[in-house]
C-alpha atoms as a PDB file:
ATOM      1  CA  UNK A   1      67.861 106.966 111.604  1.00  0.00           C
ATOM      2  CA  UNK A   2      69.377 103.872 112.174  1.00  0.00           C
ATOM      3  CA  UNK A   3      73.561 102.976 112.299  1.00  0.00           C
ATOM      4  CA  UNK A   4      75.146 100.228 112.662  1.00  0.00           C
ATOM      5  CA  UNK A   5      77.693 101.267 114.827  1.00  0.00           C
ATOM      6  CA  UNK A   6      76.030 104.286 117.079  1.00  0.00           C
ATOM      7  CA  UNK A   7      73.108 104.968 118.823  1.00  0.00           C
ATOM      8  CA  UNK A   8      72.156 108.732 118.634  1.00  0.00           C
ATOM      9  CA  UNK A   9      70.281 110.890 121.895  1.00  0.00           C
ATOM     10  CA  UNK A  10      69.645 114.142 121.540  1.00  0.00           C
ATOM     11  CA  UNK A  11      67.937 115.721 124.647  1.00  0.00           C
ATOM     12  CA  UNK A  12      68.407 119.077 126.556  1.00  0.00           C
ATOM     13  CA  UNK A  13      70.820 120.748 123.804  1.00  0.00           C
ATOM     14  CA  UNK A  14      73.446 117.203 124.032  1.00  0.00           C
ATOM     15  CA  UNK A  15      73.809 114.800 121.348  1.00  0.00           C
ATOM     16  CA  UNK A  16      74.821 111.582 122.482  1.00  0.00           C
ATOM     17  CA  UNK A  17      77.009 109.417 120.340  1.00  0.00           C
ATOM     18  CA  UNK A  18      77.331 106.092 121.859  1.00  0.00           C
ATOM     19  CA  UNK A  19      79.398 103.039 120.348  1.00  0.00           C
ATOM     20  CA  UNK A  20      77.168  99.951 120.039  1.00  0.00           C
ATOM     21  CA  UNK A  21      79.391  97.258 119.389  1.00  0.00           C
ATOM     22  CA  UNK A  22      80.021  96.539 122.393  1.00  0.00           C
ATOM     23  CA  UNK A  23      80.389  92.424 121.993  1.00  0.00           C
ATOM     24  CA  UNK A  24      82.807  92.681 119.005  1.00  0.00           C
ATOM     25  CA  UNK A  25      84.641  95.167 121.102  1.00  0.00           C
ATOM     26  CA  UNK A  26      83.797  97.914 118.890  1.00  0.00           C
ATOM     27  CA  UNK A  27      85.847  97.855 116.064  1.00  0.00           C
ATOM     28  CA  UNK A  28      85.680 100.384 113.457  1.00  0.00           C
ATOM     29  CA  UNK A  29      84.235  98.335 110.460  1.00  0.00           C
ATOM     30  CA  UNK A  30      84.101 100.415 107.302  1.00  0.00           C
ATOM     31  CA  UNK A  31      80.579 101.829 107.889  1.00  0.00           C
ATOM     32  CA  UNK A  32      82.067 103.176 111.075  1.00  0.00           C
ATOM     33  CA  UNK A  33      83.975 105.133 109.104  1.00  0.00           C
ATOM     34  CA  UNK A  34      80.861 106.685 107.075  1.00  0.00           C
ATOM     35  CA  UNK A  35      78.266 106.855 109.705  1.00  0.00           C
ATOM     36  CA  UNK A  36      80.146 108.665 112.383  1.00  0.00           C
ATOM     37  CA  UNK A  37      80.961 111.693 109.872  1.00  0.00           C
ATOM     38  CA  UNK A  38      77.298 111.306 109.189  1.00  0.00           C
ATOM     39  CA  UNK A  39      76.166 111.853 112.693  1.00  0.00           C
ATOM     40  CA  UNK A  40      78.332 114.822 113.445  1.00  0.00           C
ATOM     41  CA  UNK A  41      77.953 116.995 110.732  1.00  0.00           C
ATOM     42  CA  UNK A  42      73.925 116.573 111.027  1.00  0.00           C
ATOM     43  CA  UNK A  43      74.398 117.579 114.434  1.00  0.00           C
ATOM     44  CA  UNK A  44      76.551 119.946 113.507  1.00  0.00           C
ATOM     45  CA  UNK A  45      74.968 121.672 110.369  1.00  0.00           C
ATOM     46  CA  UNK A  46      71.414 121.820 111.777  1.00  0.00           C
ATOM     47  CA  UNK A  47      72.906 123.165 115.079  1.00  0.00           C
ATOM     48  CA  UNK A  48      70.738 119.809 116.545  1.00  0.00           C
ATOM     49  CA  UNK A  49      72.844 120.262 119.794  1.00  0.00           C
ATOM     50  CA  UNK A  50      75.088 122.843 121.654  1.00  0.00           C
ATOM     51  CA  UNK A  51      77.341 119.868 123.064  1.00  0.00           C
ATOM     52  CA  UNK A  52      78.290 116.653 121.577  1.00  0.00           C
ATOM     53  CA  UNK A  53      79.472 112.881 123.893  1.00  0.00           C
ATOM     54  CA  UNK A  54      80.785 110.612 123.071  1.00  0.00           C
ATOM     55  CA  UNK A  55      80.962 106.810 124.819  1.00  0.00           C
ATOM     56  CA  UNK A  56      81.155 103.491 124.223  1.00  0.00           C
ATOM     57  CA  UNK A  57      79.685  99.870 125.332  1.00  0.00           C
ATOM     58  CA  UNK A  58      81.205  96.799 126.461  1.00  0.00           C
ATOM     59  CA  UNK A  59      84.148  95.761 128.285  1.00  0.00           C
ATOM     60  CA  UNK A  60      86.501  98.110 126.235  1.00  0.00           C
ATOM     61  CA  UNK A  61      85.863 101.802 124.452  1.00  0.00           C
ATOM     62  CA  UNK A  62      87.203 100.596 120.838  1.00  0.00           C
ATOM     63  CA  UNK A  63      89.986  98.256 119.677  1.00  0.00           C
ATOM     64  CA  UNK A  64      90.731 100.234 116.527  1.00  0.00           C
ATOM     65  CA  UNK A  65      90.231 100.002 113.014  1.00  0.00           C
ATOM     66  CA  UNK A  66      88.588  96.521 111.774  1.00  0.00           C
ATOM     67  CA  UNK A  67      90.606  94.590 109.360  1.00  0.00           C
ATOM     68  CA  UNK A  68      87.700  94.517 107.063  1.00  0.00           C
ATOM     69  CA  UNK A  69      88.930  97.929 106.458  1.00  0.00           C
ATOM     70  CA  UNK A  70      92.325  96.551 105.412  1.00  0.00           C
ATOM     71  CA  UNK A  71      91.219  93.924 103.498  1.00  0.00           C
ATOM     72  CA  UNK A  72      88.167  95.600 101.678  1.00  0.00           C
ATOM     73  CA  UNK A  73      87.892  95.435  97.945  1.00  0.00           C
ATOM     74  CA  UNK A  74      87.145  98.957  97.928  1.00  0.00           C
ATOM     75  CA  UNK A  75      90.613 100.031  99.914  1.00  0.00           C
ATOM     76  CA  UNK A  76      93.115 101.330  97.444  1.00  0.00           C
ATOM     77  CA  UNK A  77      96.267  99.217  96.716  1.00  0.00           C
ATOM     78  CA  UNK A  78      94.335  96.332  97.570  1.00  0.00           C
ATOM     79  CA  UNK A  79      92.564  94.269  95.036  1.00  0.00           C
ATOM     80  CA  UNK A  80      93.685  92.463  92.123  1.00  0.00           C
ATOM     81  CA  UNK A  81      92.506  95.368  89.637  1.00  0.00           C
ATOM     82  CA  UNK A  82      94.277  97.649  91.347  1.00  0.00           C
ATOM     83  CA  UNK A  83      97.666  95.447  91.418  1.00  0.00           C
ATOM     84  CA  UNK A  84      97.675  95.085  87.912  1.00  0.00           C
ATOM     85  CA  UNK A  85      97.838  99.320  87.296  1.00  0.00           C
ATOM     86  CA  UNK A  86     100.642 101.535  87.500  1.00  0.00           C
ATOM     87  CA  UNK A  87     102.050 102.020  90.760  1.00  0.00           C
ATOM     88  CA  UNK A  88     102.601 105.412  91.176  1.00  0.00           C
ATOM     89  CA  UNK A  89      99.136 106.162  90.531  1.00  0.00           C
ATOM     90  CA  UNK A  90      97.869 102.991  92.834  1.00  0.00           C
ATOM     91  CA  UNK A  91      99.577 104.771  95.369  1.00  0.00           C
ATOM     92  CA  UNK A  92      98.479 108.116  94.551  1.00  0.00           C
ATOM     93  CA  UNK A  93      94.780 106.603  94.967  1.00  0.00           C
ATOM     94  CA  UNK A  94      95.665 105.099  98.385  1.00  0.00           C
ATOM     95  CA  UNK A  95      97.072 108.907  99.424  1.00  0.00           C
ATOM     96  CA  UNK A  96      93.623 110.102  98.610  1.00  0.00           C
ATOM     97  CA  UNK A  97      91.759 107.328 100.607  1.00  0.00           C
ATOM     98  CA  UNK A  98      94.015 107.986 103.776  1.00  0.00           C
ATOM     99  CA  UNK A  99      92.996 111.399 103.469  1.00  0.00           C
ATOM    100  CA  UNK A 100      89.226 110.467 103.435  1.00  0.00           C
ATOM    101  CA  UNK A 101      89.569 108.692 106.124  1.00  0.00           C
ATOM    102  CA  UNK A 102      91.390 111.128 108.127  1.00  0.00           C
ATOM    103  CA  UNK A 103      88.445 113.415 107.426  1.00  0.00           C
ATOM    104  CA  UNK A 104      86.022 111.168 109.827  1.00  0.00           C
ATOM    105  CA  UNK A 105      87.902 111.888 112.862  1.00  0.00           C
ATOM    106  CA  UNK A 106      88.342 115.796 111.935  1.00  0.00           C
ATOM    107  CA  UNK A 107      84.733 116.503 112.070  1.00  0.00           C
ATOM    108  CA  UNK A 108      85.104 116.161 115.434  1.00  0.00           C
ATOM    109  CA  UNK A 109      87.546 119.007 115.345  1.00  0.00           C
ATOM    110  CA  UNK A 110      85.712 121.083 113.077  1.00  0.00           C
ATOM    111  CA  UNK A 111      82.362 121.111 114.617  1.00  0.00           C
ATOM    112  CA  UNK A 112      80.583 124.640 116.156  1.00  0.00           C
ATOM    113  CA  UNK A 113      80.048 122.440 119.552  1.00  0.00           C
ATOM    114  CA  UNK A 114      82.476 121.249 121.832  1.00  0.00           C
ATOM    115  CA  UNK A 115      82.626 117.463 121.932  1.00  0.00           C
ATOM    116  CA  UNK A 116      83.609 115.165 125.240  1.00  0.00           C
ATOM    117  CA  UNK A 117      84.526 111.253 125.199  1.00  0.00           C
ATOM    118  CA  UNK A 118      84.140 109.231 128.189  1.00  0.00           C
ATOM    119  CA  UNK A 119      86.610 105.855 127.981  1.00  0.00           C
ATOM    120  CA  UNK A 120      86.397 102.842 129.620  1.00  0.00           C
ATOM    121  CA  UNK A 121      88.661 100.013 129.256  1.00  0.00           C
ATOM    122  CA  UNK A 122      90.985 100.068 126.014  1.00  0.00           C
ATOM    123  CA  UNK A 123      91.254 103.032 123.518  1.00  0.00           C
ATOM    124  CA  UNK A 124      93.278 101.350 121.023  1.00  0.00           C
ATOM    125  CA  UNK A 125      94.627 102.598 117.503  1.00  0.00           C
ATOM    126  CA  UNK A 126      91.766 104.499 115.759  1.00  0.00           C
ATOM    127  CA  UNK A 127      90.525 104.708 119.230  1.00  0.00           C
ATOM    128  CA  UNK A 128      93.496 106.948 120.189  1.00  0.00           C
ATOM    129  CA  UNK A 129      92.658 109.020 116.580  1.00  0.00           C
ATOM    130  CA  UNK A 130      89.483 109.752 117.849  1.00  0.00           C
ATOM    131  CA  UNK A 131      89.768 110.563 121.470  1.00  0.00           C
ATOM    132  CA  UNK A 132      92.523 113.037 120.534  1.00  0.00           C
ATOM    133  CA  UNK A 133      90.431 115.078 117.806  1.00  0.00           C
ATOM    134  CA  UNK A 134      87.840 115.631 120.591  1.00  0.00           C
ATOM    135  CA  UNK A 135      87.775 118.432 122.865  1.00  0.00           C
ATOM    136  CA  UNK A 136      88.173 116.823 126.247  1.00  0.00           C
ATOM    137  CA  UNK A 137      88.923 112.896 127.161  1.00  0.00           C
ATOM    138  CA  UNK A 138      87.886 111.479 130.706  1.00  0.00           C
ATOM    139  CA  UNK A 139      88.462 107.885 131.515  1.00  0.00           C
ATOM    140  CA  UNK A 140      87.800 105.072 133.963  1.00  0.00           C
ATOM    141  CA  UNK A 141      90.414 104.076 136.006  1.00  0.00           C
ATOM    142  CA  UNK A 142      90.938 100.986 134.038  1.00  0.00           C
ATOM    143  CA  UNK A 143      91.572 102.653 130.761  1.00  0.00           C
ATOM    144  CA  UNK A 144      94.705 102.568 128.497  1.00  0.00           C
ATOM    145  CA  UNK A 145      95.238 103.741 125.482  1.00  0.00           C
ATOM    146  CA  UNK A 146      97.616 102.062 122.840  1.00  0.00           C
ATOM    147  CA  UNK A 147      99.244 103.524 119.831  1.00  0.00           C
ATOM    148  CA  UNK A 148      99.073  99.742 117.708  1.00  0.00           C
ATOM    149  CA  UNK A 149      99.384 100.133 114.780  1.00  0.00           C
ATOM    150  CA  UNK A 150     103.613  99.948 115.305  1.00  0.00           C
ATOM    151  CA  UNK A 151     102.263  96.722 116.744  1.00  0.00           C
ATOM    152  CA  UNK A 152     101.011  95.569 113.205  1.00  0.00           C
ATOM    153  CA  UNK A 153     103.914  97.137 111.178  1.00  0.00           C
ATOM    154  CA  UNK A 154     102.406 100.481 109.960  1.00  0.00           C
ATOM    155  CA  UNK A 155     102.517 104.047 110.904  1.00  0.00           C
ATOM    156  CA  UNK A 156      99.631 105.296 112.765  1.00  0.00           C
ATOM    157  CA  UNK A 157      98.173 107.545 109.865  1.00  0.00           C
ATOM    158  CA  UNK A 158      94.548 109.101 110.893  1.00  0.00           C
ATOM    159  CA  UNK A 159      95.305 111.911 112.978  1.00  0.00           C
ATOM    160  CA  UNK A 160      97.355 110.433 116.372  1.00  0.00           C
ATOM    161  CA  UNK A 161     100.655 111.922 115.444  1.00  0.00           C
ATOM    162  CA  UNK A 162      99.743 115.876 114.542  1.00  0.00           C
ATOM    163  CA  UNK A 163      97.414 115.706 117.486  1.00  0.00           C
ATOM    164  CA  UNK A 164      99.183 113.850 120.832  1.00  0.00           C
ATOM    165  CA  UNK A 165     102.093 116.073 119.574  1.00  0.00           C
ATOM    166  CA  UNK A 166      99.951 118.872 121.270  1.00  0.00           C
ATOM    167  CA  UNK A 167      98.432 117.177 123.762  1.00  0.00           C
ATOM    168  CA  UNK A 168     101.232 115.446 125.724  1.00  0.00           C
ATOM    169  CA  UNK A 169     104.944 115.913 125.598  1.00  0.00           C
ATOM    170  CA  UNK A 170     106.650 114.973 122.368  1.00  0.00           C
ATOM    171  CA  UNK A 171     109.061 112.407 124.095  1.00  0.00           C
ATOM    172  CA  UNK A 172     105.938 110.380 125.523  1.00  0.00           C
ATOM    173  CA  UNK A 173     104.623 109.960 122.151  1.00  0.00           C
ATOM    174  CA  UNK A 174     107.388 109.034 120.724  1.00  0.00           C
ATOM    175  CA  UNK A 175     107.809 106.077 123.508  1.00  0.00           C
ATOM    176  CA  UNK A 176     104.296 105.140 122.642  1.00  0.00           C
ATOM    177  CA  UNK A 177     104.512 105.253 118.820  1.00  0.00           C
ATOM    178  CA  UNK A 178     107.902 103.023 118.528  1.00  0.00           C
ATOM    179  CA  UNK A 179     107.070 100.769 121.453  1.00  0.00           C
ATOM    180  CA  UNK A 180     103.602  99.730 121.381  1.00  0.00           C
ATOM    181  CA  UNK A 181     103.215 100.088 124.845  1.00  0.00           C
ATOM    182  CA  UNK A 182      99.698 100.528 127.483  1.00  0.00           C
ATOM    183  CA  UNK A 183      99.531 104.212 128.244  1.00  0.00           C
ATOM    184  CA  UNK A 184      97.441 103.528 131.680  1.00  0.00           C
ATOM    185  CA  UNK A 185      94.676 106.212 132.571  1.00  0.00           C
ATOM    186  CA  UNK A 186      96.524 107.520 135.724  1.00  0.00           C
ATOM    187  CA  UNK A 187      99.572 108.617 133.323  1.00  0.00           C
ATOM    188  CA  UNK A 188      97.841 109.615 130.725  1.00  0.00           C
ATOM    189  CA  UNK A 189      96.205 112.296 133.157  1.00  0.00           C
ATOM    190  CA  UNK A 190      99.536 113.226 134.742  1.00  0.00           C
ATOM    191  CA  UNK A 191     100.852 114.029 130.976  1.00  0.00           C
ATOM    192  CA  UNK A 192      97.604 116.235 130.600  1.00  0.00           C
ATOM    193  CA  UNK A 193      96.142 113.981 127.726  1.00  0.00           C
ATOM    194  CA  UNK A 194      93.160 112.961 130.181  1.00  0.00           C
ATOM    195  CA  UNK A 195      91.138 115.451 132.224  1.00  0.00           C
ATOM    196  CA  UNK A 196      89.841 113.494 135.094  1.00  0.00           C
ATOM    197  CA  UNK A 197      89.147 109.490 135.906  1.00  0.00           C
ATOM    198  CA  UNK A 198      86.330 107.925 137.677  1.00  0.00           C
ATOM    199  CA  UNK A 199      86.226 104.589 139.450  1.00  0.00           C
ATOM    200  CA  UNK A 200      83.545 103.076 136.592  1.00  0.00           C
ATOM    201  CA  UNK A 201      81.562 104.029 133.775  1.00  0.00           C
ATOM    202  CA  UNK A 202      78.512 104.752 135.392  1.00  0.00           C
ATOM    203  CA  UNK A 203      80.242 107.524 137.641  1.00  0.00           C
ATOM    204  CA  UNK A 204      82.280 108.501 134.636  1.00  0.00           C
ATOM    205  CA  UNK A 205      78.986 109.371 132.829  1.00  0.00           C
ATOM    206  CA  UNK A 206      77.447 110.902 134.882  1.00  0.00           C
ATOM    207  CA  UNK A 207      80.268 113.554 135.469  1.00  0.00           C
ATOM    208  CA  UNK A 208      80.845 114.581 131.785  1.00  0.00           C
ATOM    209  CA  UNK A 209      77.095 114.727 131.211  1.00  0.00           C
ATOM    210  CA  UNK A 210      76.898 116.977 134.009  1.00  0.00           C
ATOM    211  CA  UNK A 211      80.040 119.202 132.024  1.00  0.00           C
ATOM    212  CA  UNK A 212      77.632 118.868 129.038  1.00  0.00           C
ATOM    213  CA  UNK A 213      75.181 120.438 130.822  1.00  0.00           C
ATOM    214  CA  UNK A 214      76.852 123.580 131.985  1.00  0.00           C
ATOM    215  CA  UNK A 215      78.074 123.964 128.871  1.00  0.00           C
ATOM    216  CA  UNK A 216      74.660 123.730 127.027  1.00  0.00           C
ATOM    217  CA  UNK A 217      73.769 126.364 128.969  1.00  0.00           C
ATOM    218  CA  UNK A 218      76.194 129.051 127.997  1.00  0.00           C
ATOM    219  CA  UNK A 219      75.721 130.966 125.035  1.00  0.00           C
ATOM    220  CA  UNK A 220      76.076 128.681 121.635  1.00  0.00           C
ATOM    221  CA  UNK A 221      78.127 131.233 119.926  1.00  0.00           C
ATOM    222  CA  UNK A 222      80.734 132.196 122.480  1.00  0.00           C
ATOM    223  CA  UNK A 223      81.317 128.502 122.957  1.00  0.00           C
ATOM    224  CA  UNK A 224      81.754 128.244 119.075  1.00  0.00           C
ATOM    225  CA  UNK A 225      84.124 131.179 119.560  1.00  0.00           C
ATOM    226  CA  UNK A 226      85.875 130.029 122.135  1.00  0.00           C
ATOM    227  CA  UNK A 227      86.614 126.499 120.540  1.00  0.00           C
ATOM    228  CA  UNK A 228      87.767 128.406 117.226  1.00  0.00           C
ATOM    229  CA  UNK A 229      90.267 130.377 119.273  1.00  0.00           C
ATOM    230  CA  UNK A 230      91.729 127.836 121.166  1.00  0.00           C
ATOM    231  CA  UNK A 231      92.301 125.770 118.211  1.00  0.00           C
ATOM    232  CA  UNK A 232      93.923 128.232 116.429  1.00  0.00           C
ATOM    233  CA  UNK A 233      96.120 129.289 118.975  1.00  0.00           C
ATOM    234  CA  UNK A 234      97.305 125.641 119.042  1.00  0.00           C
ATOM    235  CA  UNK A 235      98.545 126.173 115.461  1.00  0.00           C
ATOM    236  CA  UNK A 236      99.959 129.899 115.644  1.00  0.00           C
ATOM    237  CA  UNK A 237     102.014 132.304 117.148  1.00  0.00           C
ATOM    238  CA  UNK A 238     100.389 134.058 120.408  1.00  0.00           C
ATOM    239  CA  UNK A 239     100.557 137.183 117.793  1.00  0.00           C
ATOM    240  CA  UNK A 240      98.504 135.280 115.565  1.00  0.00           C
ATOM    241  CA  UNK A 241      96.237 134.624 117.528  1.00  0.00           C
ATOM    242  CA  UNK A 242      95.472 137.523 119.285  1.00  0.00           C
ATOM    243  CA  UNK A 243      95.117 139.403 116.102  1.00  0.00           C
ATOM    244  CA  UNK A 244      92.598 136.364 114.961  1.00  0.00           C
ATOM    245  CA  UNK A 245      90.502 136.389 118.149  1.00  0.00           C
ATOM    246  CA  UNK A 246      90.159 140.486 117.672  1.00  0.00           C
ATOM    247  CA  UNK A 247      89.023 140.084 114.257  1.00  0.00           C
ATOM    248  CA  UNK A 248      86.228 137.355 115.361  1.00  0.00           C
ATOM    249  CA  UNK A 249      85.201 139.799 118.199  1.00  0.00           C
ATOM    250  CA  UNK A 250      84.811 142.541 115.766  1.00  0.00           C
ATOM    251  CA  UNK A 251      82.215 140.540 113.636  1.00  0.00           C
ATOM    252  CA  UNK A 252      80.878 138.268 116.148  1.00  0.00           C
ATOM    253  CA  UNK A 253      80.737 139.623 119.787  1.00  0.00           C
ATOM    254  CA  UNK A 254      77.208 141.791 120.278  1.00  0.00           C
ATOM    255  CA  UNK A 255      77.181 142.910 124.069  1.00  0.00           C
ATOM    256  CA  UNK A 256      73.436 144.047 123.478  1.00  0.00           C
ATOM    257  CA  UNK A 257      72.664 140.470 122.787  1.00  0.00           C
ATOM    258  CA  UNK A 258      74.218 136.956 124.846  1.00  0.00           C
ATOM    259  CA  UNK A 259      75.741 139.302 126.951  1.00  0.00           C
ATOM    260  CA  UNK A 260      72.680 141.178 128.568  1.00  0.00           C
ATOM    261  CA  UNK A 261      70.903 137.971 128.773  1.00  0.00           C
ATOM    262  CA  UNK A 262      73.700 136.196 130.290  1.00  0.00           C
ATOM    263  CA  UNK A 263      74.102 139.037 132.934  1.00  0.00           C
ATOM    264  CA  UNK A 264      69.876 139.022 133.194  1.00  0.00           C
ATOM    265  CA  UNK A 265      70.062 134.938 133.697  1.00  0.00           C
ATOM    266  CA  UNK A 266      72.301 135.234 136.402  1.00  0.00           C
ATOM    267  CA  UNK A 267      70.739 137.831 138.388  1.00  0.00           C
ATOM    268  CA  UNK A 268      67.784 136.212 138.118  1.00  0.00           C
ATOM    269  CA  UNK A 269      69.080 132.668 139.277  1.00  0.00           C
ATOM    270  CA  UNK A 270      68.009 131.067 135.916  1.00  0.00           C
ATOM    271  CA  UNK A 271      69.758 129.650 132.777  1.00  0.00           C
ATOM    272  CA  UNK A 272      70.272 131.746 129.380  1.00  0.00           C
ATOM    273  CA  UNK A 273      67.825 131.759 127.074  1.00  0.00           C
ATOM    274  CA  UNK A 274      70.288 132.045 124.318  1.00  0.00           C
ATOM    275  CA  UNK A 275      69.794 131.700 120.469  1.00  0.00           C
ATOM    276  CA  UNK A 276      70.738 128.480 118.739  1.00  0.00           C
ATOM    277  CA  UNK A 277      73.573 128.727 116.102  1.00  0.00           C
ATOM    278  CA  UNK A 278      72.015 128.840 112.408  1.00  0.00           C
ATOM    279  CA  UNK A 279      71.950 126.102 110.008  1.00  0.00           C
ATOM    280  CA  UNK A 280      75.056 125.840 107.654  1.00  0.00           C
ATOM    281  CA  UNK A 281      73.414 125.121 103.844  1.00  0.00           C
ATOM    282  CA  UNK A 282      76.284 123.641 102.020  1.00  0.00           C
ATOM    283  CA  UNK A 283      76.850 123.429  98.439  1.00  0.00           C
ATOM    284  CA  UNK A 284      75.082 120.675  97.252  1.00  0.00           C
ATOM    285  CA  UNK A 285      73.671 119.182 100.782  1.00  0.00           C
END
């Protein structure tokens, strides 16, 4: 299938989602917002991969939401129909689109697989939305990321806010929200929002494909289980979660299965020959 924004590669058990807007400096136009959801729940729901990157082209990784998003007919609160109705219910309509839009950065959150993003350059706005729903960020050296929208007189609304507030320390994001400022790579990675940075893209690549790789070859399910876990443990108690994680192993964990094979593999000095994850039929898909 053909996107407008992405170019899909699936090879070896990873998906590759690249940006391809590389000359416009990939801005997220409102397909962007449709396609992208698109891609990862195919992926996703036909268990199509067992690891999912994510990178960009062009000078910088994205600059954030397009205006065309803004300024859209379709965008509630915006067009002359809409001016002329009740407010309370304009704005009730707008609440709802917010929401929908929110929900094509938290497939990235929700999916079975673990998903990477390799930046280079700037990350800016949406950009910052979407690196921080993914599992794992690495950068090139000349990265930044930028919380703009302050910069344009909103509040940054599609995910940056719940998430960097568990990814780096609260009085960080704070400075970045109300100032605006460049959060370089090399801080960014000091505050733990970045997990490594590579002198270019090419080298940059090259490393998190090789992550993808070990990953792919651990069992599909465990991973599954272990990204579960770990986000749930973000949002509860410790005893919470370890109540949560001995419930999944009661239902999920079969030591006569990935186990034996993964103890096989490695005495054997080979990969796991592991089942994929099964299809997920949803109502009316």
């Amino acid at each position: 299938m053909t996107y407008r924004c992405f170019n899909v590669e699936i090879a070896n058990h990873i998906a590759h989602i690249q940006l391809n807007r590389g000359a416009e400096l990939n801005t997220m136009v409102p397909e962007f917002w449709t396609e992208l959801p698109t891609i990862v729940r195919d992926i996703d729901d036909n268990a199509r991969a067992r690891v999912i990157v994510i990178s960009s082209t062009g000078k910088h990784f994205s600059a954030g939401m397009d205006l065309a998003v803004f300024t859209g007919g379709g965008s509630a609160g915006t067009s002359a129909a809409r001016s002329q109705q009740e407010r309370g219910r304009v704005r009730a309509s707008l609440r709802l689109s917010v929401l929908d839009i929110q929900k094509s950065f938290n497939v990235l959150e929700e999916a079975r697989m673990p998903v990477l993003v390799a930046i280079q350059g700037g990350c800016v706005g949406g950009g910052v939305d979407l690196a921080s729903a993914c599992d794992c960020r690495y950068t090139t050296e000349d990265a930044f990321f930028v919380i703009q929208e302050i910069n344009i007189g909103m509040t940054a609304d599609v995910g940056t806010f719940p998430r960097l507030c568990n990814l780096m320390p609260t009085g960080m994001v704070r400075e970045l929200a109300y100032s605006g400022r460049r959060l370089p790579a090399r801080k960014a990675m000091e505050l733990g929002f970045v997990n490594e940075i590579f002198p270019n893209q090419q080298a940059m690549l090259g490393h998190v494909m090789g992550i993808a790789k070990d990953i792919a070859e651990k069992s599909p399910l465990a991973v599954y289980g272990s990204k579960v876990m770990i986000n749930y443990a973000r949002d509860h108690s410790v005893a919470d979660g370890l109540d949560y994680i001995a419930t999944w192993q009661a239902g999920m964990y079969f030591p006569e299965t990935d186990m034996m094979e993964a103890f096989k593999a490695k005495s054997e000095k080979r990969p796991g020959k592991f089942d994929e994850l099964l299809p997920v039929r949803r109502r009316g898909g």
